[in-house]
N, C-alpha and C. Protein backbone atom coordinates (compact mmCIF):
# COMPACT_ATOMS: atom_id res chain seq x y z
N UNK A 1 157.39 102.76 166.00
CA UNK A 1 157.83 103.46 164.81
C UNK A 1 158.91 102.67 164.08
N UNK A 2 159.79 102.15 164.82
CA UNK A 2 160.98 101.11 163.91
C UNK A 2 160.10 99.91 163.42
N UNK A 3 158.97 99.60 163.86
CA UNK A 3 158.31 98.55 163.48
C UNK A 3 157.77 99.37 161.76
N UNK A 4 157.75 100.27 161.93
CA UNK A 4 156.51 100.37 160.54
C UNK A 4 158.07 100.70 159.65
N UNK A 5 159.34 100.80 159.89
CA UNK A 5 160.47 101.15 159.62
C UNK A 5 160.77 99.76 158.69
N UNK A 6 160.91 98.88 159.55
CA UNK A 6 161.53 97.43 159.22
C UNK A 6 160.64 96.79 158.01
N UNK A 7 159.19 97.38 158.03
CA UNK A 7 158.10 96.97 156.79
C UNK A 7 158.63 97.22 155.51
N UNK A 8 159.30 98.49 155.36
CA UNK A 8 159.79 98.89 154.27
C UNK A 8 161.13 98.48 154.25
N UNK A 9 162.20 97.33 154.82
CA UNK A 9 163.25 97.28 154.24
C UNK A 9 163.03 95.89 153.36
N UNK A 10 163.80 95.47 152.64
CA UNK A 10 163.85 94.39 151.69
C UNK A 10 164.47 93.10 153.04
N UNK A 11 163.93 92.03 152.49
CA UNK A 11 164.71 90.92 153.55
C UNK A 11 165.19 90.26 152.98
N UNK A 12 166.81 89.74 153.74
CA UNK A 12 167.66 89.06 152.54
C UNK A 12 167.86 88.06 153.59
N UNK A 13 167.97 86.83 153.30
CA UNK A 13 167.93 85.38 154.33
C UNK A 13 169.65 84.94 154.22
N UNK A 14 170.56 84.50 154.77
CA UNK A 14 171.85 83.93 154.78
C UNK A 14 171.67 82.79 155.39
N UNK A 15 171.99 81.20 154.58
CA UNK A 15 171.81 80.47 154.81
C UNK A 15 173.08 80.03 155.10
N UNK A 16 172.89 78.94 155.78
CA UNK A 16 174.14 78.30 156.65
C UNK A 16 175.79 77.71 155.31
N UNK A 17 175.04 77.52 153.96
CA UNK A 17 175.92 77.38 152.97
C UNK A 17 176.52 78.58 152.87
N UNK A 18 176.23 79.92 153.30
CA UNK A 18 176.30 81.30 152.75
C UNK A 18 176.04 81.85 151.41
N UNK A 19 175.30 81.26 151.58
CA UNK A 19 174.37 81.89 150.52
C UNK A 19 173.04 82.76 150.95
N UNK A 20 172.58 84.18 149.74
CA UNK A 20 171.61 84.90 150.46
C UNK A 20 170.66 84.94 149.47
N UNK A 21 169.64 84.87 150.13
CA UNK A 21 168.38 84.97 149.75
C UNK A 21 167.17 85.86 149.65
N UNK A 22 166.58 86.72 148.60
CA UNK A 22 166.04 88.03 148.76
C UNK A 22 164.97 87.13 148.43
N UNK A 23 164.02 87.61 149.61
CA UNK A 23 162.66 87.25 149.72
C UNK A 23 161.77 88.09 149.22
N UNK A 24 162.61 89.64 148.48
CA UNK A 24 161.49 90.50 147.61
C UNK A 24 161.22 89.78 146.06
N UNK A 25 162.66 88.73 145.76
CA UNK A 25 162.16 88.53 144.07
C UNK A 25 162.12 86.89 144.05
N UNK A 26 162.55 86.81 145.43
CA UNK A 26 162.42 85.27 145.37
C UNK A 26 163.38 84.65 144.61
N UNK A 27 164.48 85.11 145.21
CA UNK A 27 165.79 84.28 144.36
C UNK A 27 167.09 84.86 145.32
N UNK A 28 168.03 84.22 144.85
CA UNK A 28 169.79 84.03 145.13
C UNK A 28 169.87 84.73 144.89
N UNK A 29 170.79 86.01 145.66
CA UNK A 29 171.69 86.59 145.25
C UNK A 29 173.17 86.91 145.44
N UNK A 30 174.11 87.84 145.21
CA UNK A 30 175.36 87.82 145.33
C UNK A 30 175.55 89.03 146.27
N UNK A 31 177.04 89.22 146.80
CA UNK A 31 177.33 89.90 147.49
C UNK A 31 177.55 91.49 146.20
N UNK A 32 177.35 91.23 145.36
CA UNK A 32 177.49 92.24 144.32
C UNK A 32 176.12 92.82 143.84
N UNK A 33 174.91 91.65 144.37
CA UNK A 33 173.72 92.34 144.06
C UNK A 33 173.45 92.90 145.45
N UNK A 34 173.67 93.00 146.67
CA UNK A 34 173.56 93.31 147.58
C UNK A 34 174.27 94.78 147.56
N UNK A 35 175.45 94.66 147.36
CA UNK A 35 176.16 96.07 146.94
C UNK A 35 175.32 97.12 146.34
N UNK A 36 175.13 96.79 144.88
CA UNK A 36 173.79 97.03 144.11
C UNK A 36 172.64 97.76 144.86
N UNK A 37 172.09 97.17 145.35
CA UNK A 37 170.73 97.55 146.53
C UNK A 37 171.17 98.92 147.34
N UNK A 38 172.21 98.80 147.83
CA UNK A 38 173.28 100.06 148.42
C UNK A 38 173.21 100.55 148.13
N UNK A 39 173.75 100.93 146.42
CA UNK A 39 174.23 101.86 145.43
C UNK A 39 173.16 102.45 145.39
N UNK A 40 171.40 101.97 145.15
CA UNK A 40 170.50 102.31 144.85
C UNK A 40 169.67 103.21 145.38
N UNK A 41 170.18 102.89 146.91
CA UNK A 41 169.70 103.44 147.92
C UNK A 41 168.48 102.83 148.74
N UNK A 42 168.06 101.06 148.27
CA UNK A 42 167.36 100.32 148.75
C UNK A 42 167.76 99.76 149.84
N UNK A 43 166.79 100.20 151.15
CA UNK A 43 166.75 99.31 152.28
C UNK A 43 166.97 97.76 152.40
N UNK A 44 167.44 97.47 153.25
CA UNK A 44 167.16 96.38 153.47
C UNK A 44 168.11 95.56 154.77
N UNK A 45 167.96 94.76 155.18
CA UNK A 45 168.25 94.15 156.34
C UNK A 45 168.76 92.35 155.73
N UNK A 46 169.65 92.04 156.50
CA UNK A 46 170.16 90.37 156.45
C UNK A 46 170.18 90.13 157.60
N UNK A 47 169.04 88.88 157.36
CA UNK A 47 169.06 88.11 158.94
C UNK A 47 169.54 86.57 158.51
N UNK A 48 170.16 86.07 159.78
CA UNK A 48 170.66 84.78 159.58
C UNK A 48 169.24 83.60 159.40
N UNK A 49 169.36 82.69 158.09
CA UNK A 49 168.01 82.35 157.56
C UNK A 49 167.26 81.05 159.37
N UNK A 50 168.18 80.67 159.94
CA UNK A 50 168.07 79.59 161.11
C UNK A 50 167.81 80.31 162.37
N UNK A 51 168.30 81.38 162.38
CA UNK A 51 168.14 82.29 164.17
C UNK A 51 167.60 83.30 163.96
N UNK A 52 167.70 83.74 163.02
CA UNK A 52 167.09 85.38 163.11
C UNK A 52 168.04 86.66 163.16
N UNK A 53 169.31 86.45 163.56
CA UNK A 53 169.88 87.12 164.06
C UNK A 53 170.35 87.86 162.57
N UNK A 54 170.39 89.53 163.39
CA UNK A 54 170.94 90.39 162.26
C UNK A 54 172.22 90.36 161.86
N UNK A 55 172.14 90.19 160.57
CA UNK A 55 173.52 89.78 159.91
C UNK A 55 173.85 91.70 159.09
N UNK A 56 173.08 92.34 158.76
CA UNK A 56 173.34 93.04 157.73
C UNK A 56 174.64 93.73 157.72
N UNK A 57 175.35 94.22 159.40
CA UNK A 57 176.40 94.72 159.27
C UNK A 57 177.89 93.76 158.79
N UNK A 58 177.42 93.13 159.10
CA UNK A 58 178.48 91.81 158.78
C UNK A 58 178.54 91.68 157.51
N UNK A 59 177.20 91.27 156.77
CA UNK A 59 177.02 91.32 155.11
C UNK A 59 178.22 93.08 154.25
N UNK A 60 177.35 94.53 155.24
CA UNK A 60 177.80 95.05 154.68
C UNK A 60 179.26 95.07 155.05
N UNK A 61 180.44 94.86 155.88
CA UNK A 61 181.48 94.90 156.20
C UNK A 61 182.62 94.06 155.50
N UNK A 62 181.77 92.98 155.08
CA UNK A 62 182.06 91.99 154.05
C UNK A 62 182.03 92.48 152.47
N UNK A 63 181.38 93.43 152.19
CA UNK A 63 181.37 94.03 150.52
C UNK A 63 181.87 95.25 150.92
N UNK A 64 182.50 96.27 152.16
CA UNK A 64 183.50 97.01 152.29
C UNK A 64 185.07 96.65 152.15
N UNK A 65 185.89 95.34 152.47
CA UNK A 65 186.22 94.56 152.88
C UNK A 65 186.52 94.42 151.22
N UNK A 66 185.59 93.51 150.45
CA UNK A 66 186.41 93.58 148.99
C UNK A 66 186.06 94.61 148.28
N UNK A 67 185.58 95.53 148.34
CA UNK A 67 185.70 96.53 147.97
C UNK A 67 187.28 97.27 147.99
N UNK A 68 188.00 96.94 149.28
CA UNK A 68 189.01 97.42 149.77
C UNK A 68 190.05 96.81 149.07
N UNK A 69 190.00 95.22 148.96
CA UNK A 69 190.97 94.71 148.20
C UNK A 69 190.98 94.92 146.71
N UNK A 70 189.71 94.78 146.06
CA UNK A 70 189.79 95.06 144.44
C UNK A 70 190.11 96.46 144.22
N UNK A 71 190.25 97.39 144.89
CA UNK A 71 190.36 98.46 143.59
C UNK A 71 191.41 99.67 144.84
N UNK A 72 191.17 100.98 144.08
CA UNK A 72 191.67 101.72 144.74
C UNK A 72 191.14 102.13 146.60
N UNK A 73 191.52 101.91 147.55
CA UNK A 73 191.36 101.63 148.93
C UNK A 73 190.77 103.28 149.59
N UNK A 74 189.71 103.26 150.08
CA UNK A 74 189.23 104.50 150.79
C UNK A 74 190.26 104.68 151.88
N UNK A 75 190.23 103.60 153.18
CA UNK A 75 190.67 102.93 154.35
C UNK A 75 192.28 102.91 153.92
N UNK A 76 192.79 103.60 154.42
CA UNK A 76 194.42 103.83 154.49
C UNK A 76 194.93 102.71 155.92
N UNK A 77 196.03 102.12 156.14
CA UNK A 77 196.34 100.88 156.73
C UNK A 77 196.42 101.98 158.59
N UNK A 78 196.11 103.07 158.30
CA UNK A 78 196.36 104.01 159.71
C UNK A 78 195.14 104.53 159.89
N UNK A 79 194.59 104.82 158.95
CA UNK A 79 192.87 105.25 159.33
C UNK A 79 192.09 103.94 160.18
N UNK A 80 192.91 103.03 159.61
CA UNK A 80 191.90 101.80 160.28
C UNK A 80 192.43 101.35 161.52
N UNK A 81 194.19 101.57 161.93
CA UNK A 81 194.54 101.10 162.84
C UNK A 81 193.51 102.36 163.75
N UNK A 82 193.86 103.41 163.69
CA UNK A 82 192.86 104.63 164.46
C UNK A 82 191.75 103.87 164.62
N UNK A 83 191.11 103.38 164.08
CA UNK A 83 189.55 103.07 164.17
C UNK A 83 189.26 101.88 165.02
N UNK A 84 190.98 100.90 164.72
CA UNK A 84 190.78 99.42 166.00
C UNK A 84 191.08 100.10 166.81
N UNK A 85 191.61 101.03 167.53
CA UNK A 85 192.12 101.93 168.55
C UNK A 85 190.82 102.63 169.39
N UNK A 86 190.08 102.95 168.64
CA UNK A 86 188.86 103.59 169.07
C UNK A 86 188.16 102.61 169.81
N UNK A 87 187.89 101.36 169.27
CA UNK A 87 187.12 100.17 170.19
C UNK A 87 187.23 100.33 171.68
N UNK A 88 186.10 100.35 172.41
CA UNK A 88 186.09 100.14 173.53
C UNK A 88 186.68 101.58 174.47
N UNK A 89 187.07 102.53 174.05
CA UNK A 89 187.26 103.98 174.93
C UNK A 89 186.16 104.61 174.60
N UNK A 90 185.97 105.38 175.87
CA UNK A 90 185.23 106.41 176.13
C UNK A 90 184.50 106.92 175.25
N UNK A 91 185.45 107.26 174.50
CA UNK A 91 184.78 108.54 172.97
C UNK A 91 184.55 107.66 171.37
N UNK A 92 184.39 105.99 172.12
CA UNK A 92 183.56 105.54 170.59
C UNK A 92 182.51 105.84 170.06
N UNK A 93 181.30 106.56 171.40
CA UNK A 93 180.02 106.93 170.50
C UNK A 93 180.31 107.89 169.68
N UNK A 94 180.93 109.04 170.66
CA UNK A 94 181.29 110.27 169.78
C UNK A 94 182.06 109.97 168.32
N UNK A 95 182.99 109.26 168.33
CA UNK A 95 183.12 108.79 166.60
C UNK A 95 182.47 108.42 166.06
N UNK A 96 181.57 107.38 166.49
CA UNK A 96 180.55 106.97 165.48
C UNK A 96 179.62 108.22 164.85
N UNK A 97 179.20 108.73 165.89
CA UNK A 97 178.56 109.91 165.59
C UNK A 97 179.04 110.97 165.02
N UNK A 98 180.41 111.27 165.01
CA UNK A 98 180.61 112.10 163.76
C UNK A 98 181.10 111.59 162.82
N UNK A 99 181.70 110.02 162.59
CA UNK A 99 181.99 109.76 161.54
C UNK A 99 179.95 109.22 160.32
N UNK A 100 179.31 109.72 161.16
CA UNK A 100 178.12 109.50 160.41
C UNK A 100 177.63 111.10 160.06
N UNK A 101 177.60 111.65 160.82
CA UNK A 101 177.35 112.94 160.73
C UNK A 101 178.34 113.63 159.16
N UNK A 102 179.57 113.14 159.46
CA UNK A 102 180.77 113.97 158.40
C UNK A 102 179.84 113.09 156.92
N UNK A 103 179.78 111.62 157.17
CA UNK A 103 179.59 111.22 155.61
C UNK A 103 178.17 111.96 155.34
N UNK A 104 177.02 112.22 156.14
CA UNK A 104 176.03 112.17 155.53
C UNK A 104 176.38 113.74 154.94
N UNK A 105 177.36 115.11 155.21
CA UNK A 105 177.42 115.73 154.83
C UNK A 105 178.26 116.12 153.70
N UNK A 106 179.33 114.81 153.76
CA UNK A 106 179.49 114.69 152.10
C UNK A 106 178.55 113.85 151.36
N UNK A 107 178.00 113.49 151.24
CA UNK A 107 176.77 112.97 150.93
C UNK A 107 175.95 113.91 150.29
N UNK A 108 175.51 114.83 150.84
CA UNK A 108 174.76 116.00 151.22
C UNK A 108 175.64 117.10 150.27
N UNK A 109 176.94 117.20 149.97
CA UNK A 109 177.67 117.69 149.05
C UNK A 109 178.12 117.65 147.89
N UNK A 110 177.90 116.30 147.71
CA UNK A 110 177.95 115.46 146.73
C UNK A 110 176.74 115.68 146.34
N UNK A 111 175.19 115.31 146.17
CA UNK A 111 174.32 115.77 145.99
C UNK A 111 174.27 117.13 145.27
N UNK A 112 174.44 117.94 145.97
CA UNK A 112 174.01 119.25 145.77
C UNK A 112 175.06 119.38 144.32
N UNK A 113 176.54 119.44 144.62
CA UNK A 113 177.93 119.11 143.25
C UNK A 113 176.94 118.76 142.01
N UNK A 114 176.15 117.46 142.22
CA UNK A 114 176.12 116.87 141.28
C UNK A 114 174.38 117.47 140.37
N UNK A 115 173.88 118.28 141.44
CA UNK A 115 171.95 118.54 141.34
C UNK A 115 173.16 120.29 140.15
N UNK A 116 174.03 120.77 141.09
CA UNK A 116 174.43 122.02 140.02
C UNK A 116 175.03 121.64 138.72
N UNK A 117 175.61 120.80 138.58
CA UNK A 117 176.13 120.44 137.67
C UNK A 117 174.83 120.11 136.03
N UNK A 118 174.10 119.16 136.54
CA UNK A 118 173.04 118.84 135.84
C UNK A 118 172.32 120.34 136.01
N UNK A 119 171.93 120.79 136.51
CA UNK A 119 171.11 122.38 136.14
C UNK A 119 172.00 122.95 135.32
N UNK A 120 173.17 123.11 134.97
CA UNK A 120 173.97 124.09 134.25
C UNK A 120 174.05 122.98 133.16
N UNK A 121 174.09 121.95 133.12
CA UNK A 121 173.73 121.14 131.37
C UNK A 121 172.35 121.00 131.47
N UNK A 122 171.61 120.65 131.74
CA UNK A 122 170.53 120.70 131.31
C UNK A 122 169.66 122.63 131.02
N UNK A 123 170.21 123.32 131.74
CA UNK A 123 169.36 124.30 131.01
C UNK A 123 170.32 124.65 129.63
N UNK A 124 171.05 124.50 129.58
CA UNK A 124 171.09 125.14 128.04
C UNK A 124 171.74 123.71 127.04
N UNK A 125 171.86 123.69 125.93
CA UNK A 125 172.82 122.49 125.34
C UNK A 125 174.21 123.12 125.70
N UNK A 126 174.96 121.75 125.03
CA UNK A 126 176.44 122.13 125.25
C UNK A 126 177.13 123.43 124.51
N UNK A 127 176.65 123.57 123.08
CA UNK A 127 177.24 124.36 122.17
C UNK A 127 177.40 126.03 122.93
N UNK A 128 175.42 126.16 124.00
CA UNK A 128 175.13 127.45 124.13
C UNK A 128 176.08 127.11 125.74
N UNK A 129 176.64 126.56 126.23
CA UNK A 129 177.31 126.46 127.35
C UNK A 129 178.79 126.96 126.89
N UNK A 130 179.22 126.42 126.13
CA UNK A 130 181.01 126.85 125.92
C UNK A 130 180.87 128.09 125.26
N UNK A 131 179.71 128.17 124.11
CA UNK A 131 179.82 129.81 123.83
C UNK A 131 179.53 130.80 124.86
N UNK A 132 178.76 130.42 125.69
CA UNK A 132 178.64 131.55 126.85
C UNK A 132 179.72 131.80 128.03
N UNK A 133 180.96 130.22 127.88
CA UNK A 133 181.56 130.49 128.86
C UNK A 133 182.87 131.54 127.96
N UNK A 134 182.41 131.16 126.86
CA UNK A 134 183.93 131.89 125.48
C UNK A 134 183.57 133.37 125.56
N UNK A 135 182.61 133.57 125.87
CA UNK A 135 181.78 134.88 126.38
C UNK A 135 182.24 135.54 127.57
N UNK A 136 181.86 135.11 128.32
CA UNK A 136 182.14 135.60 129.39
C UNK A 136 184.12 135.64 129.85
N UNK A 137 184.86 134.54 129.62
CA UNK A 137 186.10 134.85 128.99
C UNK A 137 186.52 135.69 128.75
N UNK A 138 185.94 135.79 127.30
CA UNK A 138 186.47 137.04 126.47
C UNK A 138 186.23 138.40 127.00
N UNK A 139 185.21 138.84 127.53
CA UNK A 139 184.55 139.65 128.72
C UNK A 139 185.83 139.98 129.43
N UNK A 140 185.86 138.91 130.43
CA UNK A 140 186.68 139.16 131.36
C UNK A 140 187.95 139.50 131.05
N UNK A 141 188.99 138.52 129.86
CA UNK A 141 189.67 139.46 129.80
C UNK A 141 189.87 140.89 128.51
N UNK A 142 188.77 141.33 127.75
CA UNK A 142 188.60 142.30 127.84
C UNK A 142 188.59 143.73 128.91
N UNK A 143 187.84 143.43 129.90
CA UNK A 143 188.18 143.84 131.46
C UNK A 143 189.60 144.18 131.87
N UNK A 144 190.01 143.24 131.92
CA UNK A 144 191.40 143.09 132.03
C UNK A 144 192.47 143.92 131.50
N UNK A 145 191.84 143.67 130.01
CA UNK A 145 192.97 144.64 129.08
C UNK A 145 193.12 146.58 129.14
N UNK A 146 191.81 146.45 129.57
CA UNK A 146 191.11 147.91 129.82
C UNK A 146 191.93 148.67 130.77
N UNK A 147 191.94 147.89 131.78
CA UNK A 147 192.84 148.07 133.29
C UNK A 147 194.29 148.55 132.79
N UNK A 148 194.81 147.77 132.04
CA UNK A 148 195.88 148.42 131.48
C UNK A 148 196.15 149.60 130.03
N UNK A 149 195.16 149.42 129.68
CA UNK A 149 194.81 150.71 128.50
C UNK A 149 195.15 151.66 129.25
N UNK A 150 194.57 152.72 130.29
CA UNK A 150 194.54 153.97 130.48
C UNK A 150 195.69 153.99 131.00
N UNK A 151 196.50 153.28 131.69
CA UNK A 151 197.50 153.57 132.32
C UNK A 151 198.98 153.81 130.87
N UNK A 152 198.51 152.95 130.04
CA UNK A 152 199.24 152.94 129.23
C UNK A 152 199.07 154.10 128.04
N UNK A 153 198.09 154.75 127.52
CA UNK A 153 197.71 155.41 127.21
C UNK A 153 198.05 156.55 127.65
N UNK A 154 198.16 156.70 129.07
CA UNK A 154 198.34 158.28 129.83
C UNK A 154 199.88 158.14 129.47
N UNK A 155 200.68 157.08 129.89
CA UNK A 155 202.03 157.25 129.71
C UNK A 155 202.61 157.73 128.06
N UNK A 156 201.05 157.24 127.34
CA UNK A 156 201.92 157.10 125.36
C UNK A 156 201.57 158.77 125.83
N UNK A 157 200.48 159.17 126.65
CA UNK A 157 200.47 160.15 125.74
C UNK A 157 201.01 161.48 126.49
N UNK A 158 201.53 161.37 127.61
CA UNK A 158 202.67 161.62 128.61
C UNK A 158 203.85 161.76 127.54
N UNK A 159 204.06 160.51 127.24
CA UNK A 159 205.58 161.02 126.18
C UNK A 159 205.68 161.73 125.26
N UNK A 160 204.40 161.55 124.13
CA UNK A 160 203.82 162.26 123.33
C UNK A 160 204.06 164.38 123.52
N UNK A 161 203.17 164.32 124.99
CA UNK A 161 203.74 165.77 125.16
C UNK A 161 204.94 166.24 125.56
N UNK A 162 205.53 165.04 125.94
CA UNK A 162 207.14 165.77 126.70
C UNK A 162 207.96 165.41 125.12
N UNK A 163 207.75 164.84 124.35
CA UNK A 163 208.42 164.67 123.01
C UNK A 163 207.86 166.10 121.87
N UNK A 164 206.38 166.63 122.27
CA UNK A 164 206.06 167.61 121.74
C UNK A 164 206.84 169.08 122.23
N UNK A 165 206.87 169.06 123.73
CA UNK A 165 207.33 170.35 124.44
C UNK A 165 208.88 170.34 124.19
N UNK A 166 209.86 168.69 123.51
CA UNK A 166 210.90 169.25 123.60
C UNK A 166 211.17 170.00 121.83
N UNK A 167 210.85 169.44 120.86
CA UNK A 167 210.59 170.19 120.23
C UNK A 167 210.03 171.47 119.68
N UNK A 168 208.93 172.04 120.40
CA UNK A 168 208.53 173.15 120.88
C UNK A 168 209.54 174.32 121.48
N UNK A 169 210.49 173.51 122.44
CA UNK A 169 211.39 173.98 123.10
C UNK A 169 212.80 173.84 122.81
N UNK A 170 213.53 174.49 122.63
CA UNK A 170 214.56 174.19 121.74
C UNK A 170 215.61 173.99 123.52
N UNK A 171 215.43 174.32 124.40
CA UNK A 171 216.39 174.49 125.79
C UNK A 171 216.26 173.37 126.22
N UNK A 172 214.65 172.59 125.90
CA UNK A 172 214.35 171.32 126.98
C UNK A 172 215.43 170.36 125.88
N UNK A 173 215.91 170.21 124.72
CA UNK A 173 216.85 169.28 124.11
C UNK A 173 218.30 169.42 124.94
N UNK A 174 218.40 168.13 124.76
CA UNK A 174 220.45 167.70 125.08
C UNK A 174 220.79 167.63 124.41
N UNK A 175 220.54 168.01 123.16
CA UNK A 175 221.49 168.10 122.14
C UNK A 175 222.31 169.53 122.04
């Protein structure tokens, strides 16, 4: 079954210059088109172009790696010491395994974030989106205001009769 697995990944060759080679388009590429392939969600595997030997984690550890230096850093300088720390005890499978388990379920969250997002623009245009949310708004705090109507109302009209009964009543005045 990993055999009919490996058919479908792309093969990228690393030659002893370091340079890599995609044998799907038949040309050079960069550690940025390799990234690329990632992003895409295209398989693929790097083997060393002279031995055979699998390179791909190395390739990808290497475009994590500047990834880390160019821009804003996932890998905090303590997340990673934790992670050289983990090497070699007991409970490295168990990390691996949930640190794969946790991404594929942000992954899996991300997805879904992004599948609701596009259903709520794509079914209506933008215009019928902000008017319905100015809608529902206004709704709500209409709602809102209501909640305080009767209470306020009973009190106007609470005073109303005790301002009627003292006039009515000439004893209920302090004057």
């Amino acid at each position: 079954m990993k055999e009919e697995a490996m058919v479908d990944k792309r093969l990228i060759k690393k030659y002893p210059n370091r340079r890599l080679y995609d044998t799907a388009i038949s040309s050079y590429i960069t550690l940025a088109d390799v990234k690329a392939l990632v992003v895409d969600g295209i398989e693929f595997k790097v083997t060393d172009a002279k031995t055979g030997a699998d390179l791909t984690r190395t390739i990808l550890l290497q475009i994590i790696s500047e990834e880390e230096e160019g821009g804003e850093p996932i890998f905090s300088s303590e997340l990673l010491a934790q992670v050289i720390r983990a090497y070699g005890g007991g409970m490295q499978n168990m990390l691996t395994s949930y640190l794969e388990k946790s991404m594929e379920l942000w992954v899996d969250q991300q997805r879904v974030m992004r599948e609701r997002a596009r259903h709520f623009i794509d079914a209506n245009n933008p215009m019928q989106v902000l008017t319905q949310i100015a809608e529902q708004n206004l709704t709500i705090w209409q709602q809102a205001m209501d909640r305080f109507k009767p209470e306020q109302t009973q009190h106007g009209e609470q005073a109303r009769h005790s301002e009627d009964a003292k006039t009515a009543d000439p004893s209920q005045s302090k004057d």
